[in-house]
N, C-alpha and C. Protein backbone atom coordinates (compact mmCIF):
# COMPACT_ATOMS: atom_id res chain seq x y z
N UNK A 1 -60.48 -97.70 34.89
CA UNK A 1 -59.52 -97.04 35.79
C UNK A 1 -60.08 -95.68 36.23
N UNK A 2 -60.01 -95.71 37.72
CA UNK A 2 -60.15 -94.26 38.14
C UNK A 2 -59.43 -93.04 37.38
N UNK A 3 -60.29 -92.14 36.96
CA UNK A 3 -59.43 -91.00 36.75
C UNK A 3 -58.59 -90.64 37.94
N UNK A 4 -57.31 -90.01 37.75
CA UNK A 4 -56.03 -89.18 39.04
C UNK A 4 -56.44 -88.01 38.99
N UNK A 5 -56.21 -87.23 39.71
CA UNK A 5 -56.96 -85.94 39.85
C UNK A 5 -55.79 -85.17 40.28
N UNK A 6 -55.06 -84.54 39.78
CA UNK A 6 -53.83 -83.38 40.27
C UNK A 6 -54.33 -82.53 41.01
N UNK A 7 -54.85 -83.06 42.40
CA UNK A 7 -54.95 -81.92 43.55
C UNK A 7 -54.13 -80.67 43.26
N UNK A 8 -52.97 -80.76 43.62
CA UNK A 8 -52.20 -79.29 43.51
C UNK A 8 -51.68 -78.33 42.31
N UNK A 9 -52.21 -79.24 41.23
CA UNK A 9 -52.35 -78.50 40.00
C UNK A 9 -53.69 -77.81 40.26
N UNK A 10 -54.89 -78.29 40.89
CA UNK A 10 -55.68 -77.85 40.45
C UNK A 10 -56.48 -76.27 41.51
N UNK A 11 -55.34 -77.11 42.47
CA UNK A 11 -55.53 -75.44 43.01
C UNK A 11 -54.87 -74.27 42.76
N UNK A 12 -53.21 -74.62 41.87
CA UNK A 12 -52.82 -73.67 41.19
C UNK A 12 -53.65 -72.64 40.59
N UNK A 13 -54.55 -73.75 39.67
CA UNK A 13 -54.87 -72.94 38.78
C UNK A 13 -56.14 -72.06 39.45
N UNK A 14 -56.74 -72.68 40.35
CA UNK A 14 -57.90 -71.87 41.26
C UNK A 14 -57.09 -70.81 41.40
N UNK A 15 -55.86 -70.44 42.36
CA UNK A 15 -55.55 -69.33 42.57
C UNK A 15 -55.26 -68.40 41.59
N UNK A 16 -54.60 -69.29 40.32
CA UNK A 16 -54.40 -68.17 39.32
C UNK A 16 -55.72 -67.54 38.65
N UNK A 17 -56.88 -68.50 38.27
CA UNK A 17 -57.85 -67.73 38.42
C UNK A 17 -58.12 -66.12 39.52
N UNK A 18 -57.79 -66.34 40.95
CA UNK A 18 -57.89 -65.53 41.82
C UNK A 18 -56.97 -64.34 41.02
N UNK A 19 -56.07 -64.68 40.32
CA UNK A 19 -55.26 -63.73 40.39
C UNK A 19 -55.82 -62.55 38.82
N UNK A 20 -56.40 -63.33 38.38
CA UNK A 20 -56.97 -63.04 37.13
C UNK A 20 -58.43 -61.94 37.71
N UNK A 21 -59.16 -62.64 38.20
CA UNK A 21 -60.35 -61.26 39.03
C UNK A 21 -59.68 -60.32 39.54
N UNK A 22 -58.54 -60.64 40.21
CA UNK A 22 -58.12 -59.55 41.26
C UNK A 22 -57.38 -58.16 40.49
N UNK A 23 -56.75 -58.78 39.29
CA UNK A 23 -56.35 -57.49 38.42
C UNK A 23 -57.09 -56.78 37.69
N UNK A 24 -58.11 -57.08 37.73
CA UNK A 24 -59.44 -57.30 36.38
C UNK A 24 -60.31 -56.10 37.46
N UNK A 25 -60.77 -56.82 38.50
CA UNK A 25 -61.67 -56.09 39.50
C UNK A 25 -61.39 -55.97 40.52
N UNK A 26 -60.30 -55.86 41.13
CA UNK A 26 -59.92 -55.96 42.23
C UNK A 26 -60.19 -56.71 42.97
N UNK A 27 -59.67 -56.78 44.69
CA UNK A 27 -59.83 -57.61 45.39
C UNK A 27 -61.14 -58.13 46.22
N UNK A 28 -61.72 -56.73 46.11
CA UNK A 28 -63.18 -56.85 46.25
C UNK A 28 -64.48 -58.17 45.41
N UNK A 29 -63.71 -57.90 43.85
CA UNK A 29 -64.32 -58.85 43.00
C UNK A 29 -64.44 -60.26 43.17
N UNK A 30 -63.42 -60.35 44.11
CA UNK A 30 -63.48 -61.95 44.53
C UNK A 30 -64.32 -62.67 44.99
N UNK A 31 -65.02 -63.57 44.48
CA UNK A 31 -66.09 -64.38 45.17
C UNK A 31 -65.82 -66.39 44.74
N UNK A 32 -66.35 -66.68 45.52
CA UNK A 32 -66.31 -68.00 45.06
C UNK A 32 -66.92 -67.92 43.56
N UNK A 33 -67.99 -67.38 43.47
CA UNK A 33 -69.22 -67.62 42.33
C UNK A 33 -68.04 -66.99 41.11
N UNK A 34 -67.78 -65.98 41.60
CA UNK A 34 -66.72 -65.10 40.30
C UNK A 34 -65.45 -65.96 39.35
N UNK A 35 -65.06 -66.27 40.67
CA UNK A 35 -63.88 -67.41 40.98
C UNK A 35 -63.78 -68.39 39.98
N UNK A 36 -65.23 -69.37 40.32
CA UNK A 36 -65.46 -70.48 39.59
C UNK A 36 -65.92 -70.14 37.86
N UNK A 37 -66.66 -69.26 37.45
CA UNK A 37 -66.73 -68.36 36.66
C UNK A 37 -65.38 -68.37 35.71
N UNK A 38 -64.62 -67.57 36.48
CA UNK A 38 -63.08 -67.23 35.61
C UNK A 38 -62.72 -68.60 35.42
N UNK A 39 -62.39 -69.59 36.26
CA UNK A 39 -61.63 -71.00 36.06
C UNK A 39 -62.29 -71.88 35.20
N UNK A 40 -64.28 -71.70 34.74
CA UNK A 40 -64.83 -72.70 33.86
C UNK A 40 -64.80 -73.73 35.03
N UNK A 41 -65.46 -72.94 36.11
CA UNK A 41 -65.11 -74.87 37.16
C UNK A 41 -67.01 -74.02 37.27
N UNK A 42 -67.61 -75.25 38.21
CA UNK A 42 -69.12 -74.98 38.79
C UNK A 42 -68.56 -74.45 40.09
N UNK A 43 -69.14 -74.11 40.59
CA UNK A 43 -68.96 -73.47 42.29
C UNK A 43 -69.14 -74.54 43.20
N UNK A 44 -70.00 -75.89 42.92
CA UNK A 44 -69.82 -76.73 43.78
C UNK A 44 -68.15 -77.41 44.00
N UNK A 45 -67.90 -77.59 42.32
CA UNK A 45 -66.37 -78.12 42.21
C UNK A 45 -65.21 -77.53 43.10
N UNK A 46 -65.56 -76.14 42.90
CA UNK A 46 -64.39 -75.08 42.95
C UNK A 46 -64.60 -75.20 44.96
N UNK A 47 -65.77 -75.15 46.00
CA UNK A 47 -66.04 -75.29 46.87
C UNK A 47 -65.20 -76.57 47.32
N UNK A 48 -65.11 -77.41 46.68
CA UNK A 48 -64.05 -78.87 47.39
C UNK A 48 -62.51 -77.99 47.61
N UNK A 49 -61.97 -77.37 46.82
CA UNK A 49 -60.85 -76.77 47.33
C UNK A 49 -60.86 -75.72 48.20
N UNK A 50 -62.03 -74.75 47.70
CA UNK A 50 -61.76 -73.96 48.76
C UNK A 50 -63.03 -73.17 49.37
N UNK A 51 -63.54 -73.23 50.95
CA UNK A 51 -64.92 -72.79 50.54
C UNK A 51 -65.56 -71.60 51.17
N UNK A 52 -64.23 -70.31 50.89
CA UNK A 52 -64.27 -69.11 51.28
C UNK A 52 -64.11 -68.21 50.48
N UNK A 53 -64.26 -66.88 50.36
CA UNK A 53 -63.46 -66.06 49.83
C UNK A 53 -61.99 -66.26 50.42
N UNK A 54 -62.17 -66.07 51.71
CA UNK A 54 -60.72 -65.61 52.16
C UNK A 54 -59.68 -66.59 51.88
N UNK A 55 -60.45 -68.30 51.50
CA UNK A 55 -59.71 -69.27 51.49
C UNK A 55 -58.80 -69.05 49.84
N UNK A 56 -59.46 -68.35 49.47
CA UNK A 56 -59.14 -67.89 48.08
C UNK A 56 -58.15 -67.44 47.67
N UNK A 57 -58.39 -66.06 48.79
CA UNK A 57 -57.48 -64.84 48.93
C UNK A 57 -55.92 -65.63 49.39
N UNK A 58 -56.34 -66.34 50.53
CA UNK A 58 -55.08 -67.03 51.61
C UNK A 58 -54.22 -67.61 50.49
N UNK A 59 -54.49 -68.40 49.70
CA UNK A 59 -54.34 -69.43 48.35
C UNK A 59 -53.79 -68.94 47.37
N UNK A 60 -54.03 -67.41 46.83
CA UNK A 60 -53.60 -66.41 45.84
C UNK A 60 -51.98 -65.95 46.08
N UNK A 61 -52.31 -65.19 47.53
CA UNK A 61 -50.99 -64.85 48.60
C UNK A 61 -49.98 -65.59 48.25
N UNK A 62 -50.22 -66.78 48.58
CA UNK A 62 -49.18 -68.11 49.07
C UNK A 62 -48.64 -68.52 48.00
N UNK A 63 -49.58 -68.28 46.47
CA UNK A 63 -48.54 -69.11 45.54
C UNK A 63 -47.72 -67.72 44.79
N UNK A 64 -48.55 -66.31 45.42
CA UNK A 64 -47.75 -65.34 44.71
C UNK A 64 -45.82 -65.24 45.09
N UNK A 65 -46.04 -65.33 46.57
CA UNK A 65 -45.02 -65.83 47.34
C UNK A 65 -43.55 -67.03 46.90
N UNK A 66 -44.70 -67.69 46.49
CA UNK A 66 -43.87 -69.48 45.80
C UNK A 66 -43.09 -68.98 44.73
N UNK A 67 -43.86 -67.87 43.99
CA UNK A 67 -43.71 -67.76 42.56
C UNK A 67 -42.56 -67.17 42.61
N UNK A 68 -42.21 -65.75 43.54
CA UNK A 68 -41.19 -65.24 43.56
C UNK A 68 -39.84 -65.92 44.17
N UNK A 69 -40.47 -66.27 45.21
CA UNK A 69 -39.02 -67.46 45.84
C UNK A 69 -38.41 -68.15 44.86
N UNK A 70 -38.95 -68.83 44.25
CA UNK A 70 -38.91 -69.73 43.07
C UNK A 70 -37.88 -68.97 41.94
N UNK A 71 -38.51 -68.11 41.70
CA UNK A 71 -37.35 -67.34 40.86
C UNK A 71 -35.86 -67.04 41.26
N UNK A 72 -35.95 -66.79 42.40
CA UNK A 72 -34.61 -66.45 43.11
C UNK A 72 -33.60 -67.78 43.25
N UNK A 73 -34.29 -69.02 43.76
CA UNK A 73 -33.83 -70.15 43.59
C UNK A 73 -33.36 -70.62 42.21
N UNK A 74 -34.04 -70.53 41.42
CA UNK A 74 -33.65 -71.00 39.68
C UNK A 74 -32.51 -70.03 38.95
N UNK A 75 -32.24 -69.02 40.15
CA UNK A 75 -31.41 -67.85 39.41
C UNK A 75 -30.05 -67.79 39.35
N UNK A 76 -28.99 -68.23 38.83
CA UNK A 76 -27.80 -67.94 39.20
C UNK A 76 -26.82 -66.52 38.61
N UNK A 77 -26.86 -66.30 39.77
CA UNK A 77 -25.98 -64.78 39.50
C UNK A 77 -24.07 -64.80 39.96
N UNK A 78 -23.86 -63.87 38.48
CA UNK A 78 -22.32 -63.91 38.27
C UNK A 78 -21.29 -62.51 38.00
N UNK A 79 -20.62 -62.36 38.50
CA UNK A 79 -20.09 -61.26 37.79
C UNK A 79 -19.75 -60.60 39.17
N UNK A 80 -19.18 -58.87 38.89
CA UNK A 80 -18.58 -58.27 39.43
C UNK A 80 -20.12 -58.29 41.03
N UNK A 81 -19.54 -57.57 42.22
CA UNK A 81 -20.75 -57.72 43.21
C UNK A 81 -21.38 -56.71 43.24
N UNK A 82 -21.22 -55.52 42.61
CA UNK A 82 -22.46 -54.69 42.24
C UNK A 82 -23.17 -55.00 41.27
N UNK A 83 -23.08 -55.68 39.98
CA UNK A 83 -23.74 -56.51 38.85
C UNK A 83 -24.88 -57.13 39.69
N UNK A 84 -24.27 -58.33 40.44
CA UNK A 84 -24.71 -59.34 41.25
C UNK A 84 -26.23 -58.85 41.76
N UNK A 85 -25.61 -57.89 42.82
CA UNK A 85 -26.63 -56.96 43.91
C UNK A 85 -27.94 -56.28 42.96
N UNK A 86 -27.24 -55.36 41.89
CA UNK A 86 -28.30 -55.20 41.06
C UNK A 86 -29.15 -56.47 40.72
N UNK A 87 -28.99 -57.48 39.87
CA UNK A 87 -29.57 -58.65 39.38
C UNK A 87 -30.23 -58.57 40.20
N UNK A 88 -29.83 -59.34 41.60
CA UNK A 88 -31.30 -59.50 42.84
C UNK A 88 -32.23 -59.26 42.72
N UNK A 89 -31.43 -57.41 43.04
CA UNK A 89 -32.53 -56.76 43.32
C UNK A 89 -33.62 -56.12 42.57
N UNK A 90 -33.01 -56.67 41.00
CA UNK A 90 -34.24 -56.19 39.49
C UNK A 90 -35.35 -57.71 39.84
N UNK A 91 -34.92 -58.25 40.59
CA UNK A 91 -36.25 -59.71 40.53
C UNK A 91 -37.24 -59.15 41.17
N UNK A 92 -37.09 -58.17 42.11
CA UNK A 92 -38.67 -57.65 42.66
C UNK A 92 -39.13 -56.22 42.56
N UNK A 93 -38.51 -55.69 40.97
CA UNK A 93 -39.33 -54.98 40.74
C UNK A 93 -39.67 -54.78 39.41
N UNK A 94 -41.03 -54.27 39.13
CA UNK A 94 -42.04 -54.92 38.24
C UNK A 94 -41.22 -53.80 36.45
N UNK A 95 -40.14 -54.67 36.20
CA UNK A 95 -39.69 -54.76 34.90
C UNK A 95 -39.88 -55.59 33.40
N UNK A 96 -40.81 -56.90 33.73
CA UNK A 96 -41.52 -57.09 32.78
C UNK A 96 -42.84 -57.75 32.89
N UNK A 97 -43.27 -58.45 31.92
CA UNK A 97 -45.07 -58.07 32.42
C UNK A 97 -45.34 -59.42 33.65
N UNK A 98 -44.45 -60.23 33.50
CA UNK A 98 -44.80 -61.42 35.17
C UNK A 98 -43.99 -60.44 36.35
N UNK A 99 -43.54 -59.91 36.22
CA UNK A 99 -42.76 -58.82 37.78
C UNK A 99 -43.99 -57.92 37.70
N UNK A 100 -44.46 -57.05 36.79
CA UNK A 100 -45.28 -56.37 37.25
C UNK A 100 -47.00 -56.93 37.33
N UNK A 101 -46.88 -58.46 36.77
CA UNK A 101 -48.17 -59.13 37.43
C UNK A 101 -47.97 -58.97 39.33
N UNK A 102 -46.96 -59.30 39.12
CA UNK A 102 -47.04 -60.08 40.50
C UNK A 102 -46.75 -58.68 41.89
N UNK A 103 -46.21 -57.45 40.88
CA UNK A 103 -46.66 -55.90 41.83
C UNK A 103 -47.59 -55.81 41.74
N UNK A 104 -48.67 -56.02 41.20
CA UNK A 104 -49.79 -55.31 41.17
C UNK A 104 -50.60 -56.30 41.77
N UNK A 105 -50.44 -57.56 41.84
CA UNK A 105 -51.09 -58.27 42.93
C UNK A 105 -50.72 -58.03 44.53
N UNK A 106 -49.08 -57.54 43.88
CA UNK A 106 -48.79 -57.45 45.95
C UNK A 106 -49.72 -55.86 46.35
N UNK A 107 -49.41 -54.97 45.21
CA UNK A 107 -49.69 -53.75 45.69
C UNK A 107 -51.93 -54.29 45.94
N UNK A 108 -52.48 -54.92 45.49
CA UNK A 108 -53.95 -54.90 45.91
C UNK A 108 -54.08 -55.87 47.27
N UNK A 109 -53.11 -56.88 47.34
CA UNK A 109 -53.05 -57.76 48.73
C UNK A 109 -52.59 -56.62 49.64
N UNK A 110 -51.76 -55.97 49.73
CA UNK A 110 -51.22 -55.36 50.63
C UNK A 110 -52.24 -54.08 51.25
N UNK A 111 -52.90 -53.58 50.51
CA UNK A 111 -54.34 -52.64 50.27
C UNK A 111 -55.21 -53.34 51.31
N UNK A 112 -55.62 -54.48 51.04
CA UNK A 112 -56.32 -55.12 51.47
C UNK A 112 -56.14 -55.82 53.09
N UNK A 113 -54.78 -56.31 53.02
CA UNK A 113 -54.03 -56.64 54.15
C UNK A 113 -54.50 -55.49 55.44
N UNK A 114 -54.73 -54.45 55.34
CA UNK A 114 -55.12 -53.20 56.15
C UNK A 114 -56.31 -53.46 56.82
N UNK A 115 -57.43 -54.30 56.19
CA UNK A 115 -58.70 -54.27 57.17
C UNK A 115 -58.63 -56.29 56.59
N UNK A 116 -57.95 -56.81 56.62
CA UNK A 116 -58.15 -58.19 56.57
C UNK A 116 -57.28 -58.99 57.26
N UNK A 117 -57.22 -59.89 58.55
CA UNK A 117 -55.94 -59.80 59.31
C UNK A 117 -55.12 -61.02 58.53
N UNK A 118 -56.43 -62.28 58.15
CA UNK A 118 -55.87 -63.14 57.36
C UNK A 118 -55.03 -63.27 56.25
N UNK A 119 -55.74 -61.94 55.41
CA UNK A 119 -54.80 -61.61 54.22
C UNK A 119 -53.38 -60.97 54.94
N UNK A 120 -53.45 -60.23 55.91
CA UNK A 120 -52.44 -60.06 56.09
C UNK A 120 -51.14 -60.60 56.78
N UNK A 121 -51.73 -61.80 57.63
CA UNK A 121 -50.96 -62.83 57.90
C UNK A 121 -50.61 -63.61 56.44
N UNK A 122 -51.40 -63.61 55.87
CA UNK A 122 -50.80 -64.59 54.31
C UNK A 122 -49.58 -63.48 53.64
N UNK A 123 -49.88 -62.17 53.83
CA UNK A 123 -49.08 -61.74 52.79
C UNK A 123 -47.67 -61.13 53.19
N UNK A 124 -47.78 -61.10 54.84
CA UNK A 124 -46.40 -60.74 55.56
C UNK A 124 -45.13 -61.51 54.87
N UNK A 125 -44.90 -62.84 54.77
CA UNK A 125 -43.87 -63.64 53.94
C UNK A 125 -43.13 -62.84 52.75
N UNK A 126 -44.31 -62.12 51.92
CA UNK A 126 -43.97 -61.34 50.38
C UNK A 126 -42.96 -60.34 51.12
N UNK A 127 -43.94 -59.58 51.89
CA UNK A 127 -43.64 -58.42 52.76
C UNK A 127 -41.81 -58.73 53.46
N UNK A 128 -41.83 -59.22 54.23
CA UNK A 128 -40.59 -60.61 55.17
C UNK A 128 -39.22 -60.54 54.12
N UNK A 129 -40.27 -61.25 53.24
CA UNK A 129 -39.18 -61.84 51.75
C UNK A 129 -38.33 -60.80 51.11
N UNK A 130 -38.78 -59.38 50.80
CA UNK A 130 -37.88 -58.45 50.63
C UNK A 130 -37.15 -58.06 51.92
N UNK A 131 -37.31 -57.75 52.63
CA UNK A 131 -36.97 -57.30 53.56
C UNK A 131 -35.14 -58.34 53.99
N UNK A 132 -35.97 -59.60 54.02
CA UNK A 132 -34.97 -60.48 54.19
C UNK A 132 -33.52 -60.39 52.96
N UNK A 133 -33.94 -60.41 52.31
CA UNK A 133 -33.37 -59.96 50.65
C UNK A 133 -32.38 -59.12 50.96
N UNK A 134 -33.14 -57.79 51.40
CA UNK A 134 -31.97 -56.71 51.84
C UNK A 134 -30.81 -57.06 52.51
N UNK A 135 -31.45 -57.64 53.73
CA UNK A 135 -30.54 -57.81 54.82
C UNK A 135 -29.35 -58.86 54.19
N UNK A 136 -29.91 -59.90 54.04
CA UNK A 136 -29.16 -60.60 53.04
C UNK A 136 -27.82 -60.00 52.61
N UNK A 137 -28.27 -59.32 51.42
CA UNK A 137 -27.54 -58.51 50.47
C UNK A 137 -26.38 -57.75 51.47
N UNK A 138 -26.86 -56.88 52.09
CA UNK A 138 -26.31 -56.29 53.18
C UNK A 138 -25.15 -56.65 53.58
N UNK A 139 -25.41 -57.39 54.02
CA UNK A 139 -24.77 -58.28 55.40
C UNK A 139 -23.77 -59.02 54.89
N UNK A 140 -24.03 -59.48 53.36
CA UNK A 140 -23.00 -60.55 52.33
C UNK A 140 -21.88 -59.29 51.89
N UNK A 141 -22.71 -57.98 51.51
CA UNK A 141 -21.47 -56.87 50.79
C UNK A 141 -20.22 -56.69 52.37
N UNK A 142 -20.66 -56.71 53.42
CA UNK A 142 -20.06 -56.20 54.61
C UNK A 142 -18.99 -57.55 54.61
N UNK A 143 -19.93 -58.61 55.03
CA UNK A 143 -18.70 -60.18 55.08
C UNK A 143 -18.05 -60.24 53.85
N UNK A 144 -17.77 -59.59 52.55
CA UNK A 144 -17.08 -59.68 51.58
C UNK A 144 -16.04 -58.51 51.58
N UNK A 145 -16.22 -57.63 52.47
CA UNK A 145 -15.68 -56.20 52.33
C UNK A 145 -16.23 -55.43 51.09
N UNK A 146 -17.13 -55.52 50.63
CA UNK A 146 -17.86 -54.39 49.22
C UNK A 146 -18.61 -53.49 49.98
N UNK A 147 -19.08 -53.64 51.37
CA UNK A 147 -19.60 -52.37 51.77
C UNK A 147 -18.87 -51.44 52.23
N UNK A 148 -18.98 -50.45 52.32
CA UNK A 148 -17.90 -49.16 52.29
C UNK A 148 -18.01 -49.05 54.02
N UNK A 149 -16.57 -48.56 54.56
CA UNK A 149 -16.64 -48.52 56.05
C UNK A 149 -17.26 -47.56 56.46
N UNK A 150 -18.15 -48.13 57.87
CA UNK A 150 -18.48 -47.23 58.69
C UNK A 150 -19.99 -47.56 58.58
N UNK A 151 -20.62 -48.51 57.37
CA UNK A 151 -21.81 -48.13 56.61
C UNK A 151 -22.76 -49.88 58.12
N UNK A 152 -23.59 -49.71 58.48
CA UNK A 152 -24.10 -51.02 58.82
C UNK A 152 -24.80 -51.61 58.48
N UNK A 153 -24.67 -53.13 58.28
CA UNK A 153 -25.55 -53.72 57.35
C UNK A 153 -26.86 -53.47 58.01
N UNK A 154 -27.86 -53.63 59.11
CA UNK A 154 -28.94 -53.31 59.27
C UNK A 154 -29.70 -52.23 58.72
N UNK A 155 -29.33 -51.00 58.66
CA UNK A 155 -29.38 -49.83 58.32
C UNK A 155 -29.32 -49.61 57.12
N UNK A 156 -28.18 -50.40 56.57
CA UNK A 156 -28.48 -50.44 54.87
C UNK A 156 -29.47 -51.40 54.31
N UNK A 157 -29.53 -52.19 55.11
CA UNK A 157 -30.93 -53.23 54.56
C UNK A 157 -32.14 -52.22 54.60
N UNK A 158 -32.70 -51.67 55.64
CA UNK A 158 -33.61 -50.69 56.00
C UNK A 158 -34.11 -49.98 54.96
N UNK A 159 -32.76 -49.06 54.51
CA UNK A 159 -32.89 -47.98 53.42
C UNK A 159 -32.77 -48.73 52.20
N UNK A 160 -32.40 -50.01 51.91
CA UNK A 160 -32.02 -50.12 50.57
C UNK A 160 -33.75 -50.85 50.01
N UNK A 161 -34.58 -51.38 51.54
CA UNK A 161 -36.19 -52.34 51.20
C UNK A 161 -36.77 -51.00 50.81
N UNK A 162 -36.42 -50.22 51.63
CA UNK A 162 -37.85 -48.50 51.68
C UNK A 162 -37.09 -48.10 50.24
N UNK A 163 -36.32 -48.12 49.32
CA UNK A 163 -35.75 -47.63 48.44
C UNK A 163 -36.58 -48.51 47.07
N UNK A 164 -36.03 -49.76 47.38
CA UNK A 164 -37.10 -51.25 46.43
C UNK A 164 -38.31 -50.73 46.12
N UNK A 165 -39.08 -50.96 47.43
CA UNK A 165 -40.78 -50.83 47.53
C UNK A 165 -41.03 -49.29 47.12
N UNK A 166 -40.33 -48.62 47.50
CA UNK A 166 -40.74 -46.81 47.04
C UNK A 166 -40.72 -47.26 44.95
N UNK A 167 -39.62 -47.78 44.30
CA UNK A 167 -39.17 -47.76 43.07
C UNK A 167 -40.05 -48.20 42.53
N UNK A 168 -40.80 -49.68 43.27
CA UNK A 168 -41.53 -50.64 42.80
C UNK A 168 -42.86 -50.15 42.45
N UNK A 169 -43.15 -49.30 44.10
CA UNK A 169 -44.85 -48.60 44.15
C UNK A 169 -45.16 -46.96 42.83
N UNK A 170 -44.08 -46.51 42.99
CA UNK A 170 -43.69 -45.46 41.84
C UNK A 170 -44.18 -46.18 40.46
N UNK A 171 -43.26 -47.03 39.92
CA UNK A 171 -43.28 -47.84 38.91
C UNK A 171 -44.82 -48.29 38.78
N UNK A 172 -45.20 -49.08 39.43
CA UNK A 172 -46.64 -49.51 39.13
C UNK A 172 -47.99 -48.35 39.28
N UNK A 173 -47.12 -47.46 39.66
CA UNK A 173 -48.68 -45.60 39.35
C UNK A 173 -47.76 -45.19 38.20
N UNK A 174 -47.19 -45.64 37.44
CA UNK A 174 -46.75 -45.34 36.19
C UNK A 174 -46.19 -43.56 36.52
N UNK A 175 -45.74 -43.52 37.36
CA UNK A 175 -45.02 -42.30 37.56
C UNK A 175 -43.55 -42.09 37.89
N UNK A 176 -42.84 -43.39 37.37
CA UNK A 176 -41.68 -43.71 37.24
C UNK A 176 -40.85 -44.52 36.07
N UNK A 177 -40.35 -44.15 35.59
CA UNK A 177 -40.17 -45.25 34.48
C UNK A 177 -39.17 -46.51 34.60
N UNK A 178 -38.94 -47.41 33.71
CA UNK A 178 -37.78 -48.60 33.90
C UNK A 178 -37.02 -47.78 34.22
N UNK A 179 -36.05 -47.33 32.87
CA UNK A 179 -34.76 -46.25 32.50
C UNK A 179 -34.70 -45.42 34.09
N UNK A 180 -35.59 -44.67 34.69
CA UNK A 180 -34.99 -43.88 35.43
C UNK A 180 -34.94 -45.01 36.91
N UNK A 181 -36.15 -45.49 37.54
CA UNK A 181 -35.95 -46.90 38.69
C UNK A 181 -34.44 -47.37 38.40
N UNK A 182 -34.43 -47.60 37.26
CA UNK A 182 -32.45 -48.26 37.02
C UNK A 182 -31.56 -47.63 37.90
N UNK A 183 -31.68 -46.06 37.09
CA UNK A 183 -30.50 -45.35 37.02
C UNK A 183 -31.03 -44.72 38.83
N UNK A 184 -31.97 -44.92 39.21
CA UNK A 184 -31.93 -44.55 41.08
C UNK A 184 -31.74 -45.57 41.41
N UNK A 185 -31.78 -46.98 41.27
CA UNK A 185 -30.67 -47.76 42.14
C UNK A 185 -29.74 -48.01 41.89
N UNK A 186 -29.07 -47.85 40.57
CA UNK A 186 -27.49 -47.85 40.46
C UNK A 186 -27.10 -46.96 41.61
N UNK A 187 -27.64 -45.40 41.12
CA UNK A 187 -26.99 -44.73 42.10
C UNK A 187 -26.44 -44.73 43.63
N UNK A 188 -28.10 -44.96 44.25
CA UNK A 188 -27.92 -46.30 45.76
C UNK A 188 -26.76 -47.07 45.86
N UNK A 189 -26.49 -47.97 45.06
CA UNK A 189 -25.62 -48.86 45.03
C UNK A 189 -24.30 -48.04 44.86
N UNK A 190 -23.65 -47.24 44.30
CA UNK A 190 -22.65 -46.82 44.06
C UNK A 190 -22.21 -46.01 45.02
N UNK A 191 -23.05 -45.67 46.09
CA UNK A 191 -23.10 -44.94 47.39
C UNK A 191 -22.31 -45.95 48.84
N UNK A 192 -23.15 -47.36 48.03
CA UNK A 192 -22.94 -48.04 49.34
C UNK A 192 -21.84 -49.55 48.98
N UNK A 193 -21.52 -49.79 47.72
CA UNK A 193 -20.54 -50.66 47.27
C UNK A 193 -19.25 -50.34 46.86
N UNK A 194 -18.33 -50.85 47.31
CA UNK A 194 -17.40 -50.42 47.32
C UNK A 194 -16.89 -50.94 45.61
N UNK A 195 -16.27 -50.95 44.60
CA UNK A 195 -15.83 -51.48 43.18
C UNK A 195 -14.41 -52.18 43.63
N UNK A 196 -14.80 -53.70 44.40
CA UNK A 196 -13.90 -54.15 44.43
C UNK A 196 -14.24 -55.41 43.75
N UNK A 197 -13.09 -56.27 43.52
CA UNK A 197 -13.25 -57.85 42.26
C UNK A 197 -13.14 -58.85 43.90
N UNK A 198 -14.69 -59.46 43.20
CA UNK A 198 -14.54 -60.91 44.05
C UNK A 198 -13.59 -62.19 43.49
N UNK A 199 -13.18 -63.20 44.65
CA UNK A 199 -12.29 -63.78 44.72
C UNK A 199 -12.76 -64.52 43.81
């Protein structure tokens, strides 16, 4: 019998390799040769999946992406709607060591994204994905009445992503801690939610 060959397992794990150089040595470090190296594959092997750097890079992006969506999907959130809003919004920022794997991969893609257009077409989605999040959030406190009048959901999406990514990028130069990131988005939140009980 033919061996089966788990194509998409096995590029998982190519990328997670990717993801393994890229924290290690940055994004620079990436090479096919490096690549195949970290995974224990030959470079001819590792070349059937992918036979670029950038194809690498593109591949890394995309499942960093999966990884977080994924979480949000498997998540069910309960309770009062500032509880709620918090929960969310602790999924994208780097509070234990897979959240802050996966900052410190966005924060070197995103680095990189600057002189790479591909990487940065791969990594807009991550980028998108909060953003969308906000608005989301936003837009659900307003159609529920928890956002306080006068306040617009666009505008609060705006300030509440530049608020995330500021907490997140702080946090990962270790010039912010959990305890205090908390206690500055509670605060946020208590600005812009109103303490009313959902139905």
């Amino acid at each position: 019998m033919p061996k089966i060959v788990n194509h998409e397992k096995r590029r998982r794990e190519l990328a997670e390799a990717v993801w393994r150089v890229v924290l290690r040595d940055g994004v620079e470090g990436v090479s096919v040769r490096n690549v195949a190296a970290e995974a224990k594959w030959s470079t001819g092997a590792l070349r059937h999946y992918f036979g670029t750097k950038e194809d690498l890079l593109a591949s890394a992006t995309q499942l960093l992406e999966e990884r977080v969506r994924k979480r949000f999907e498997n998540r069910r959130y309960d309770g009062p709607p500032r509880e709620v809003i918090h929960g969310l919004l602790c999924e994208v920022l780097p509070l234990d060591e897979d959240r802050r794997t996966e900052g410190d991969l966005w924060f070197a893609f995103a680095a990189r994204s600057l002189v790479d257009p591909r990487i940065a077409k791969e990594h807009s989605p991550v980028f998108d994905g909060v953003r969308k999040l906000c608005l989301r959030v936003t837009q659900q406190m307003a159609d529920g009445g928890w956002l306080y009048p006068g306040l617009k959901p666009d505008v609060e999406a705006a300030r509440l992503h530049a608020l995330i990514d500021g907490l997140a990028m702080h946090m990962l130069m270790r010039r912010v801690d959990e305890q205090e990131a908390l206690t500055t988005l509670d605060a946020h939140l208590v600005q812009i939610i109103r303490d009313v009980q959902r139905d």
